[in-house]
Each structure stands twice: as structure tokens, then as C-alpha cells.
N, C-alpha and C. Protein backbone atom coordinates (compact mmCIF):
# COMPACT_ATOMS: atom_id res chain seq x y z
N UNK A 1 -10.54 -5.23 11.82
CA UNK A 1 -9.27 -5.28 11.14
C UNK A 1 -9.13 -6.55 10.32
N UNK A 2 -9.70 -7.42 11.20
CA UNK A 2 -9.45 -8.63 10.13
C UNK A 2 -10.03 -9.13 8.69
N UNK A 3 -11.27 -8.08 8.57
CA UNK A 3 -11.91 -8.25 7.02
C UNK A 3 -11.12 -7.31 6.46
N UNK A 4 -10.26 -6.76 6.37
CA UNK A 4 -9.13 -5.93 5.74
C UNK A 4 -8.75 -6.86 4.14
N UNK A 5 -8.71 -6.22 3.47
CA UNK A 5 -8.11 -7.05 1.89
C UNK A 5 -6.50 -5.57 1.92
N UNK A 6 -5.13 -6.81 1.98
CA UNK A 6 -3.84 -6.31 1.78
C UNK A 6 -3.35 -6.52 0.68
N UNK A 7 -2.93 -6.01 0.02
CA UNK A 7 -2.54 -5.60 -1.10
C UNK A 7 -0.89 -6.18 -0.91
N UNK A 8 -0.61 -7.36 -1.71
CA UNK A 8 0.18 -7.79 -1.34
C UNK A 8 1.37 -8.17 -2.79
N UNK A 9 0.72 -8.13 -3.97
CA UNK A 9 1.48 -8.45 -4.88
C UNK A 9 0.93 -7.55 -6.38
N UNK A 10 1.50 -7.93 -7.54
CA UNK A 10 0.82 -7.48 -8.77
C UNK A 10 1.48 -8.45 -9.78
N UNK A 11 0.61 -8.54 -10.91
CA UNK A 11 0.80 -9.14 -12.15
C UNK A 11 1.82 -8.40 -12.92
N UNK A 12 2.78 -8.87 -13.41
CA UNK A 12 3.66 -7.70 -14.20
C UNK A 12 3.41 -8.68 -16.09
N UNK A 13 4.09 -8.29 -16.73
CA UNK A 13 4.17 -8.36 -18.43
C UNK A 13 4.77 -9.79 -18.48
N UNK A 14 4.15 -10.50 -19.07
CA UNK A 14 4.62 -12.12 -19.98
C UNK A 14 5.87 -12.16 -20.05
N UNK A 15 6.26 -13.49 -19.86
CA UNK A 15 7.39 -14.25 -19.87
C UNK A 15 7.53 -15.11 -20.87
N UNK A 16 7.61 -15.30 -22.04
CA UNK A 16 8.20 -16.33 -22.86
C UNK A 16 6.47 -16.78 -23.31
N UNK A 17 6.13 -17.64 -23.74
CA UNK A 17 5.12 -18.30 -24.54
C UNK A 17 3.91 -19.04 -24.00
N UNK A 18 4.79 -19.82 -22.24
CA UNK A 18 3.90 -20.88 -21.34
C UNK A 18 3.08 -20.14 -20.90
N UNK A 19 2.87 -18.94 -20.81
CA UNK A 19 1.72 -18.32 -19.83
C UNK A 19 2.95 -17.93 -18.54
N UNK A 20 3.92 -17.88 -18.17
CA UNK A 20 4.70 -17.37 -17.31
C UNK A 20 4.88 -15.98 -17.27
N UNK A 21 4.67 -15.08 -16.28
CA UNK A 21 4.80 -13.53 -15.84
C UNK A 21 5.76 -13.39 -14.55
N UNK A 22 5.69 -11.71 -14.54
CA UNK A 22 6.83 -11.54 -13.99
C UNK A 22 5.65 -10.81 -13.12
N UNK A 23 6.40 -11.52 -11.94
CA UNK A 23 5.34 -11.22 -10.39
C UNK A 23 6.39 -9.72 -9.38
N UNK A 24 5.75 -8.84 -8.87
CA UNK A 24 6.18 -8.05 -8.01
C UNK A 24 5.34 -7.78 -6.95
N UNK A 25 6.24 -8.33 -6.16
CA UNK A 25 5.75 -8.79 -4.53
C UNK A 25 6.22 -7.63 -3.53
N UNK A 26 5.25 -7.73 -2.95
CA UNK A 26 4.99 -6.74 -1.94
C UNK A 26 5.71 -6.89 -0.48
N UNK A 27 6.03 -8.33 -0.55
CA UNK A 27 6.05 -8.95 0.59
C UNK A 27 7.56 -8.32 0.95
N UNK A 28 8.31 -8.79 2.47
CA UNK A 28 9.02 -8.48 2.88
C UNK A 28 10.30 -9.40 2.47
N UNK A 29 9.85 -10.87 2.33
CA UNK A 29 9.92 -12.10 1.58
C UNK A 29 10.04 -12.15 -0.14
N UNK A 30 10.31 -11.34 -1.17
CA UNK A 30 9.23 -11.78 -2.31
C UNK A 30 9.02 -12.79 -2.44
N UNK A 31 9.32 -14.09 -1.96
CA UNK A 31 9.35 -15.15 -2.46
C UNK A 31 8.07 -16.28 -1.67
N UNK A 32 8.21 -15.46 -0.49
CA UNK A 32 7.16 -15.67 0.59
C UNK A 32 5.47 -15.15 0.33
N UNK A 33 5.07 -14.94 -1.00
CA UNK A 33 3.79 -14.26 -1.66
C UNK A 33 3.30 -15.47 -1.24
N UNK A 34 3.61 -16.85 -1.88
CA UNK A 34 2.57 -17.76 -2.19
C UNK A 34 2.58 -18.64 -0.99
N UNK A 35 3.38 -18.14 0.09
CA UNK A 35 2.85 -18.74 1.29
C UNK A 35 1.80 -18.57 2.25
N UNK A 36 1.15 -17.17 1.88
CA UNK A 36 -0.14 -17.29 2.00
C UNK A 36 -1.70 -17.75 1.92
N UNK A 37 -1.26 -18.85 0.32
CA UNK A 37 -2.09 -19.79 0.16
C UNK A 37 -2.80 -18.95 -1.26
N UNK A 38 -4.05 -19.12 -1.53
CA UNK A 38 -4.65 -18.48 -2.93
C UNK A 38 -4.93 -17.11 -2.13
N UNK A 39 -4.38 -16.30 -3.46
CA UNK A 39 -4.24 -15.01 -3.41
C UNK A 39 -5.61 -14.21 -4.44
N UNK A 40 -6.55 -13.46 -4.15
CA UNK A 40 -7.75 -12.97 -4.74
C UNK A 40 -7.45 -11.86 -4.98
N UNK A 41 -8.11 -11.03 -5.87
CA UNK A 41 -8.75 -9.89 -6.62
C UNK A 41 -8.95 -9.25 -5.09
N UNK A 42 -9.07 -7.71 -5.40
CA UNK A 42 -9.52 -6.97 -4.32
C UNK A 42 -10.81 -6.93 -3.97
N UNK A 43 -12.25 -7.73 -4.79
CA UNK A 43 -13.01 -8.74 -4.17
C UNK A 43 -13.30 -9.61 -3.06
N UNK A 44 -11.81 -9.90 -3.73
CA UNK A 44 -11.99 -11.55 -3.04
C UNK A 44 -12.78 -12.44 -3.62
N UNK A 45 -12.85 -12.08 -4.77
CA UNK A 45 -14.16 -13.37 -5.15
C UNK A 45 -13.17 -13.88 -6.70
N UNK A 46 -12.18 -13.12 -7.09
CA UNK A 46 -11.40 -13.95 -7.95
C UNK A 46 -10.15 -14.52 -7.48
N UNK A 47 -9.92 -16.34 -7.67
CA UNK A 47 -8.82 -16.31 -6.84
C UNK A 47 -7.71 -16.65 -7.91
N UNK A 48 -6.32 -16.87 -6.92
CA UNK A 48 -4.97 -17.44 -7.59
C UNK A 48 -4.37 -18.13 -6.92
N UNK A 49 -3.86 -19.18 -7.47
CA UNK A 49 -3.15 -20.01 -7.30
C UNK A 49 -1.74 -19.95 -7.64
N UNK A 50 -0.93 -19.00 -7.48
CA UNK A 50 0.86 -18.72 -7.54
C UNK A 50 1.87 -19.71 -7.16
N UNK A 51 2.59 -20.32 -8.38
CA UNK A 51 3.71 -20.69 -7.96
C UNK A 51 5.23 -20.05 -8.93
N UNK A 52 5.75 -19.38 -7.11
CA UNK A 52 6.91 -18.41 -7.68
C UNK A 52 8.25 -19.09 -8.26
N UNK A 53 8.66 -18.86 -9.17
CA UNK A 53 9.83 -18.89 -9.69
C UNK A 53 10.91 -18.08 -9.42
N UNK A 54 12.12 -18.48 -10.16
CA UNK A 54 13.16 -17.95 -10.10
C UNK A 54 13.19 -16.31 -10.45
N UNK A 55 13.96 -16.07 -10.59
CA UNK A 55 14.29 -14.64 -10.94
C UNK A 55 12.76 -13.70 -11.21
N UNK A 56 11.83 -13.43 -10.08
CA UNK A 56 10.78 -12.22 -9.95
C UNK A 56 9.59 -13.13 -11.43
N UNK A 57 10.17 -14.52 -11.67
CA UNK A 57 8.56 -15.00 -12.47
C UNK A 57 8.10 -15.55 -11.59
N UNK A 58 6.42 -15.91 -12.23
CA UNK A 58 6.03 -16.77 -11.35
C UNK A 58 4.80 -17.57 -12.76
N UNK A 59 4.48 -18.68 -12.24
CA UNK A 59 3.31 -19.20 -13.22
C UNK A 59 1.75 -19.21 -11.84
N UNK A 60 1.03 -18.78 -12.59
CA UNK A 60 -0.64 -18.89 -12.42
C UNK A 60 -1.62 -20.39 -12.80
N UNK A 61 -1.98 -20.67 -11.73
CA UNK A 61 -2.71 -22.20 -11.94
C UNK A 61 -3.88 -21.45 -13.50
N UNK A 62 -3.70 -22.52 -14.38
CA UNK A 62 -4.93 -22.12 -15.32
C UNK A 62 -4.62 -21.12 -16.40
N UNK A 63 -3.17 -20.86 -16.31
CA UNK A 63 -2.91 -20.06 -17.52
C UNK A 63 -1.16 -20.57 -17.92
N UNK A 64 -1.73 -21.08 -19.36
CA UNK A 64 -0.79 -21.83 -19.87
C UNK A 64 -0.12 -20.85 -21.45
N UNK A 65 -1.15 -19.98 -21.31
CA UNK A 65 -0.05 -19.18 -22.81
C UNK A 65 -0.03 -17.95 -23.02
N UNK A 66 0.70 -17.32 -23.60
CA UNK A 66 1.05 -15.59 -23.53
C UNK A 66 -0.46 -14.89 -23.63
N UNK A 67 -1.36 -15.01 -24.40
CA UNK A 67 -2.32 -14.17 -24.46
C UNK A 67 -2.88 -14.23 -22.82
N UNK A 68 -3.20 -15.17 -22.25
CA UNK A 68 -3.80 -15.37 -21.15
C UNK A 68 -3.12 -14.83 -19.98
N UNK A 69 -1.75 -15.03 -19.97
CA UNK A 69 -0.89 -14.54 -19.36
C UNK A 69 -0.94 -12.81 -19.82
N UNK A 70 -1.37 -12.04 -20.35
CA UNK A 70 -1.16 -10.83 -21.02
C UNK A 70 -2.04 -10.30 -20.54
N UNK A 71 -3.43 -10.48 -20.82
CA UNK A 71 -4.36 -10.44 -19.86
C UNK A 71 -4.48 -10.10 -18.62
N UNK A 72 -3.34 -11.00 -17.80
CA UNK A 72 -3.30 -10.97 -16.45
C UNK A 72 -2.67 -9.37 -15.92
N UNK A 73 -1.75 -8.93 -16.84
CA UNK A 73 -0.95 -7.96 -16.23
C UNK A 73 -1.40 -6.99 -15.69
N UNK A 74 -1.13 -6.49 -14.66
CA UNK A 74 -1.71 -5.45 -13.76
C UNK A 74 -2.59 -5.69 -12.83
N UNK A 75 -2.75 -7.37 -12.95
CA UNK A 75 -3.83 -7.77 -11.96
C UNK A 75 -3.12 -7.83 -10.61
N UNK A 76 -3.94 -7.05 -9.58
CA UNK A 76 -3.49 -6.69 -7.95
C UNK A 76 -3.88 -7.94 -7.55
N UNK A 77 -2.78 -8.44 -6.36
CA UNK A 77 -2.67 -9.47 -5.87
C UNK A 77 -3.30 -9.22 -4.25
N UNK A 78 -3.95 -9.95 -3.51
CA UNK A 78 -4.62 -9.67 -2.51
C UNK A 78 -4.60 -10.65 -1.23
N UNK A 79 -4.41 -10.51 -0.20
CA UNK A 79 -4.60 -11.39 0.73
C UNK A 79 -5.70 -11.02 2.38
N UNK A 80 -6.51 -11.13 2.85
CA UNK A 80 -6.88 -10.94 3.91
C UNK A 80 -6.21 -10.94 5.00
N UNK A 81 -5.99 -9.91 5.67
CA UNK A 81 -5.25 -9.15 6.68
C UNK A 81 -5.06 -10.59 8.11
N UNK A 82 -6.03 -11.04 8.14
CA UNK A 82 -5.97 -12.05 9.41
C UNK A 82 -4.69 -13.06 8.85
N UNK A 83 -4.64 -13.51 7.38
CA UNK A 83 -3.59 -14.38 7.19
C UNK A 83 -1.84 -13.99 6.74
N UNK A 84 -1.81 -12.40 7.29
CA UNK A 84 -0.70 -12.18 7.34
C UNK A 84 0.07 -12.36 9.11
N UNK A 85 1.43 -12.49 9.20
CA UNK A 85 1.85 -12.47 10.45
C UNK A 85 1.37 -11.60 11.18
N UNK A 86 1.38 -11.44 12.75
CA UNK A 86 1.24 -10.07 13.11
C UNK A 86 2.49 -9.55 13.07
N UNK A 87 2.56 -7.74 12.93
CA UNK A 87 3.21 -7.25 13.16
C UNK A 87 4.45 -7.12 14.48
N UNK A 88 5.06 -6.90 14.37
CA UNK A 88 6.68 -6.72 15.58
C UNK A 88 6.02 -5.32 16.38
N UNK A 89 6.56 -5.58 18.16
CA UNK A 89 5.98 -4.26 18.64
C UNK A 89 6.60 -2.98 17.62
N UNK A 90 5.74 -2.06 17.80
CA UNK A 90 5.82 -0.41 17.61
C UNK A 90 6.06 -0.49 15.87
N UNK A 91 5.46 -1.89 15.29
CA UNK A 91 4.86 -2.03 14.04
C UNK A 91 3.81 -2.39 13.64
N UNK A 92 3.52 -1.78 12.15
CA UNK A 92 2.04 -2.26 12.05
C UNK A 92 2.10 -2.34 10.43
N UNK A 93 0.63 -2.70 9.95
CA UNK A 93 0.66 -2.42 8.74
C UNK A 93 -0.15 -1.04 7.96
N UNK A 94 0.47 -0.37 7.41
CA UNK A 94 0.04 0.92 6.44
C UNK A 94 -1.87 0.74 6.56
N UNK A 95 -2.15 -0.60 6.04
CA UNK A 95 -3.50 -0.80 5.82
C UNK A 95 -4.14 -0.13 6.93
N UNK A 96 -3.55 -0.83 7.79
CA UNK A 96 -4.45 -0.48 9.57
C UNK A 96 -4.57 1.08 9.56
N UNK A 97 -4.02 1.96 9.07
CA UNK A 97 -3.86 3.56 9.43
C UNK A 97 -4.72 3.64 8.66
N UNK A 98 -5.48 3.43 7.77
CA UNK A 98 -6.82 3.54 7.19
C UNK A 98 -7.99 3.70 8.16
N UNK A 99 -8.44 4.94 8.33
CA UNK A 99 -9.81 5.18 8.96
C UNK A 99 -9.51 5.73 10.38
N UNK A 100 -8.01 5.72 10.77
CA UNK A 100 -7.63 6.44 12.19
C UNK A 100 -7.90 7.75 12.53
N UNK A 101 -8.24 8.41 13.60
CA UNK A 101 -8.18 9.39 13.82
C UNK A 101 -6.96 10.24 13.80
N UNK A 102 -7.00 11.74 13.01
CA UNK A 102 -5.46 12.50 13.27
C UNK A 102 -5.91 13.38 14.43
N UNK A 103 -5.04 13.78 15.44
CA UNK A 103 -5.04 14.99 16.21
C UNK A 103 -3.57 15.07 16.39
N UNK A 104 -3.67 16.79 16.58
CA UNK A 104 -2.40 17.34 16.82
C UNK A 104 -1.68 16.55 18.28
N UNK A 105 -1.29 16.81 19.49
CA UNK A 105 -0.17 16.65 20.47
C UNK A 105 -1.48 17.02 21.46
N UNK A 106 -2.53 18.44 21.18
CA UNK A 106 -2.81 18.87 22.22
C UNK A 106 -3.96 18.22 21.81
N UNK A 107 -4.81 17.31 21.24
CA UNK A 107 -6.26 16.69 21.09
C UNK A 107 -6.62 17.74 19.60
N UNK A 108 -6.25 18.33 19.25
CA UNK A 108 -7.21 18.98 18.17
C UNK A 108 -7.39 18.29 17.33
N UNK A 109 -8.27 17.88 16.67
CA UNK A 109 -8.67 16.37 15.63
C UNK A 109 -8.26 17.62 14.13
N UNK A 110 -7.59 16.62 13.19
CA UNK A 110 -7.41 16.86 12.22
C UNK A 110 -8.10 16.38 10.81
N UNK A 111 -8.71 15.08 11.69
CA UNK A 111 -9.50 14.61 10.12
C UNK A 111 -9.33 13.09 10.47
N UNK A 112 -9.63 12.13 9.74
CA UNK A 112 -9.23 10.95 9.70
C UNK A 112 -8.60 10.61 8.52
N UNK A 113 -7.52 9.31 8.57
CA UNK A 113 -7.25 8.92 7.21
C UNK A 113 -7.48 8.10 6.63
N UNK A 114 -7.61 8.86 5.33
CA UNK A 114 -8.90 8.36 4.06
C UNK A 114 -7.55 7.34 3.34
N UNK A 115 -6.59 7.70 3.17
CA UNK A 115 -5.71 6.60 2.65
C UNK A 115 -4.38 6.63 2.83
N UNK A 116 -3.64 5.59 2.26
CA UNK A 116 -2.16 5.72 2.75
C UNK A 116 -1.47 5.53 1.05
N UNK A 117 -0.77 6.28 0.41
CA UNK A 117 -0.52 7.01 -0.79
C UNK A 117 1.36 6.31 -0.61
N UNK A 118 1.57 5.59 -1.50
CA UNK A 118 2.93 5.55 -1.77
C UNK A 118 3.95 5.71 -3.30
N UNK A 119 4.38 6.82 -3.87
CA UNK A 119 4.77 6.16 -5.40
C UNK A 119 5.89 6.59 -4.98
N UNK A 120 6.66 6.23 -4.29
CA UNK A 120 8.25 5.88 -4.52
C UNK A 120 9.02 6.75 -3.53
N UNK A 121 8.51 7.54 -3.47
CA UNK A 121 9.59 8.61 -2.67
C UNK A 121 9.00 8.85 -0.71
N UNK A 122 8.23 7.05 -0.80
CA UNK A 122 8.15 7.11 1.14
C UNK A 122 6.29 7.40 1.11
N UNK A 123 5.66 7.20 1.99
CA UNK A 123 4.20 6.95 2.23
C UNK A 123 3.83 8.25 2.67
N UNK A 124 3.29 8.73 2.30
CA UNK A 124 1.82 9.96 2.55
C UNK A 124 0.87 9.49 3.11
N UNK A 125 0.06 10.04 4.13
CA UNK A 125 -1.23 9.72 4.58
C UNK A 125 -2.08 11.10 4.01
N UNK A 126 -3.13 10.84 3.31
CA UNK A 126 -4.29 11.31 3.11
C UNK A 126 -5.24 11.71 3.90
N UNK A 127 -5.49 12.79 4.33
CA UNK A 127 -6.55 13.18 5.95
C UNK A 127 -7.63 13.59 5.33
N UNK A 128 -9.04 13.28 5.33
CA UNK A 128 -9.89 13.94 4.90
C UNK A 128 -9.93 15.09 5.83
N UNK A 129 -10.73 16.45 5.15
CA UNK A 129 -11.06 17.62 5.61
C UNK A 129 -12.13 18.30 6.01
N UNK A 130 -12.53 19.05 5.99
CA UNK A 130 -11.60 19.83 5.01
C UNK A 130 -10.73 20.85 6.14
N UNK A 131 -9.44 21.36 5.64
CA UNK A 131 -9.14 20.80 4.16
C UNK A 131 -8.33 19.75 3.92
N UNK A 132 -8.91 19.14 2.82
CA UNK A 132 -8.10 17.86 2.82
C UNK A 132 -6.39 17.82 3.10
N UNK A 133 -5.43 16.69 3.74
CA UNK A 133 -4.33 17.49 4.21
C UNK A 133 -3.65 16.09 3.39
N UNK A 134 -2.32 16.09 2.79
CA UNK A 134 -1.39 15.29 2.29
C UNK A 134 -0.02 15.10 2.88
N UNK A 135 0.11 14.61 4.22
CA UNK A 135 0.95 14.39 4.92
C UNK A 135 2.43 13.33 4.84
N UNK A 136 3.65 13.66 5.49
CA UNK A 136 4.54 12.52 4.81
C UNK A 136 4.38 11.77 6.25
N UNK A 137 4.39 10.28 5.66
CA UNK A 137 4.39 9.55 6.82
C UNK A 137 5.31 9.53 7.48
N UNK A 138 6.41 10.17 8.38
CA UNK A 138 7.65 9.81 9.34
C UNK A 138 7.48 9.79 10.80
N UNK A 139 8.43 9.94 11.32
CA UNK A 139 8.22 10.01 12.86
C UNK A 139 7.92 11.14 13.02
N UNK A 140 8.68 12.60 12.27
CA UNK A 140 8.82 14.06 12.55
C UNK A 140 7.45 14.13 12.59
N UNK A 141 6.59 13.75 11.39
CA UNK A 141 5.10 14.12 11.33
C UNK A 141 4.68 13.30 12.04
N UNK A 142 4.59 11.63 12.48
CA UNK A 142 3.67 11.10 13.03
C UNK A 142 4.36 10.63 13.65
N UNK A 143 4.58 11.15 15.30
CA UNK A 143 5.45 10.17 16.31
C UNK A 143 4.41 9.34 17.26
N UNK A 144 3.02 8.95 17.14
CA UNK A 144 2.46 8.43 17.39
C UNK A 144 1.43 8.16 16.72
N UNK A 145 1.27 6.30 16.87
CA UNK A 145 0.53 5.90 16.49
C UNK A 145 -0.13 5.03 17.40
N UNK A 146 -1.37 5.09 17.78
CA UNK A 146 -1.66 4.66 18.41
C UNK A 146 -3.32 3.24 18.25
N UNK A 147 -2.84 2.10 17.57
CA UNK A 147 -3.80 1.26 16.97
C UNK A 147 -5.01 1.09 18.18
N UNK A 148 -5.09 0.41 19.34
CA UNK A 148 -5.40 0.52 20.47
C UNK A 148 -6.91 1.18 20.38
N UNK A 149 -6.66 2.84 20.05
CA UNK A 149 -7.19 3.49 20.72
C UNK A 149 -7.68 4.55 19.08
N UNK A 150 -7.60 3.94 18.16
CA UNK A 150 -8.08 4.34 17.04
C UNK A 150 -7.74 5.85 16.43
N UNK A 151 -6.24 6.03 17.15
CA UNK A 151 -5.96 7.68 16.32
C UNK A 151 -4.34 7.72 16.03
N UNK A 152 -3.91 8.08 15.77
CA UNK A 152 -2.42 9.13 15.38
C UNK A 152 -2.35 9.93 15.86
N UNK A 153 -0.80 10.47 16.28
CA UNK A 153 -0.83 12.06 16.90
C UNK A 153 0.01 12.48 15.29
N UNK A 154 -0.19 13.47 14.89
CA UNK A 154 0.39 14.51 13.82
C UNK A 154 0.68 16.32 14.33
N UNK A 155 1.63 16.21 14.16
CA UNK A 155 2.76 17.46 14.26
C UNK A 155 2.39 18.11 12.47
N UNK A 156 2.08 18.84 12.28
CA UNK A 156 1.97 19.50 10.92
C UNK A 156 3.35 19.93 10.39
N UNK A 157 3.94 19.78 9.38
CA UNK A 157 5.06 20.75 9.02
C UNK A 157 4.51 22.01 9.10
N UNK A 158 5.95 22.65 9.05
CA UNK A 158 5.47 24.18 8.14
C UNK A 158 5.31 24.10 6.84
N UNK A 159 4.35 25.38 6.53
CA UNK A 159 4.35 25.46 5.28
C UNK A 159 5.49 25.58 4.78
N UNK A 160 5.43 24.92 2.91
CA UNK A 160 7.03 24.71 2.20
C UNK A 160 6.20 25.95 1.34
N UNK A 161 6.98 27.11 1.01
CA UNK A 161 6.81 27.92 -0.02
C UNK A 161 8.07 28.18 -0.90
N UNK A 162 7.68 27.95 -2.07
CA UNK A 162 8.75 28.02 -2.79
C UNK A 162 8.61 29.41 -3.38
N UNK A 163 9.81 29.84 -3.15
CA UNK A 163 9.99 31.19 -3.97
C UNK A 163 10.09 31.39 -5.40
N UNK A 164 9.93 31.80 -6.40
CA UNK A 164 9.58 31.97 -7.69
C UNK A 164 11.34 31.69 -8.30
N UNK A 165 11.74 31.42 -9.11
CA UNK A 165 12.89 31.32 -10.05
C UNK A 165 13.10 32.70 -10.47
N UNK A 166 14.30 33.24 -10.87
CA UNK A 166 14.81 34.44 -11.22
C UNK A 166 13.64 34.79 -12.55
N UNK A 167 13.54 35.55 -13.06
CA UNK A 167 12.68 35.74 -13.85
C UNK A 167 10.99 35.53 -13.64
N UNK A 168 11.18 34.66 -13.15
CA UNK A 168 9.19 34.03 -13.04
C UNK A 168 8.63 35.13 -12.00
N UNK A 169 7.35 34.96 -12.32
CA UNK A 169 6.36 35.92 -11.67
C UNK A 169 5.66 35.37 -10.51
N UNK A 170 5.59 36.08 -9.59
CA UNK A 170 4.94 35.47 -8.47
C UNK A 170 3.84 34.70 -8.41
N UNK A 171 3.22 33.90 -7.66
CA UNK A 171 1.94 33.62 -7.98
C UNK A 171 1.16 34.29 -7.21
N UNK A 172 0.13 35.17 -7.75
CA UNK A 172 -1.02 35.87 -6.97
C UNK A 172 -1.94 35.53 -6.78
């Protein structure tokens, strides 16, 4: 767990002329990014030096003007898993559910997960398959997690079928 690379921040679009950008932090803290010390590439072999500013900027050691700063945007911010806090009981981090075993309640293995998927509307876990399965992360679906012992328990929904719109044709 501890060679883990966390995904902890990102480069956002230029600020004014100095090389200043607008940082979006991952953290629980935003402001708490650069207390982790230099922050790397998902490598690890490119580093940063962050100091956060006011209102979601921040300046980058070594970049002093908009092009350079422009450059930067979209660059993922990174930290190694050992130099984050540990987690609070019956918490963890998303990262860690990477590579766990799924089984149902009664042992039936479902796959392991290949990743943990978030764009906005709450975390998905990814199960490889086959067949591959796209799960929502909650309690309903996952009321156990169990780090320990290297698995998850998963409850499957039911299938969601959507019925066709007045007019539209079924799908066959």
C-alpha cells in the first residue's frame, strides 16, 4: 500500500502574467495540498514545489510567466500514499480499493477492482470480468469493506431497464 501514487491535486488555467495558476485540490483541506511537501507527476520522477494562495491560486517553484504556467495546466498533482494521514476507523482511501477482491454476501467472487471511476455524480468501482461490472460505490452496494483481508462484500443491484419513450421502438 505504501508505494501507492494518490492523486491529490491538478494544474488548472493561468492567472495573470507571473506564472500564477489556479490549483484544484483534492484534499479534504484545499489548502492543506502543500503540506505534504513536493508534490510529483504520476511518475514520481517530476517534482513540485507548491505554494498555495489565496482564492484556489497557487504559484509553482520555477515558473515565473504565463506561457510556462500554460503549459502546466492539466498537470496531475501526486503524492505517495505513506505521506498522507491515516485514515479514521471504518475509513479508507478510494486508492486502497484498487486490486480488492469483490464477492457477493455468500463468497461468490465477482472479479476484482480494476479501478475506482468518479465524474461527479459519486464513485463507481470498476470489477474486471468478465463481465466487466460498473458498480456505484455506497453502502446499499458495498456494505463491506474489508482492507485486512483483501476483498469487498457487493450486493449487485437489480437490473435498471428502462422502458422505451412513447413512440420509440424497443430495443431488440
Amino acid at each position: 500500500m505504501s508505494d501507492k501514487r494518490i492523486l491529490v491535486g491538478e494544474i488548472g488555467r493561468p492567472h495573470g502574467v507571473r506564472g500564477l495558476v489556479r490549483l484544484r485540490s483534492f484534499t479534504a483541506d484545499p489548502g492543506a495540498i502543500a503540506d505534504y511537501g513536493p508534490l510529483t507527476d504520476a511518475t514520481g520522477t517530476q517534482r513540485y514545489a507548491i505554494t498555495v494562495l489565496a482564492d484556489g491560486l497557487a504559484r509553482i517553484e520555477g515558473v515565473t510567466d504565463r506561457d510556462a504556467a500554460q503549459r502546466m495546466t492539466g498537470t496531475k498533482l501526486y503524492v505517495e500514499r505513506r505521506q498522507l494521514p491515516p485514515p479514521e476507523p471504518d475509513e479508507f482511501y478510494l486508492a486502497d480499493l484498487v486490486g480488492l477482491r469483490a464477492e457477493t454476501p455468500a463468497g461468490q467472487p465477482l472479479g476484482a477492482v480494476r479501478a475506482v471511476e468518479d465524474h461527479g455524480a459519486g464513485s463507481f468501482l470498476v470489477l474486471d470480468g468478465p463481465p466487466e461490472r460498473l458498480l456505484p460505490f455506497n453502502r446499499a452496494v458495498v456494505p463491506e469493506v474489508d482492507l485486512a483481508r483483501g476483498r469487498l462484500v457487493v450486493v449487485p443491484p437489480d437490473e435498471v431497464v428502462v422502458p422505451p419513450a412513447a413512440g420509440e421502438r424497443a430495443a431488440e
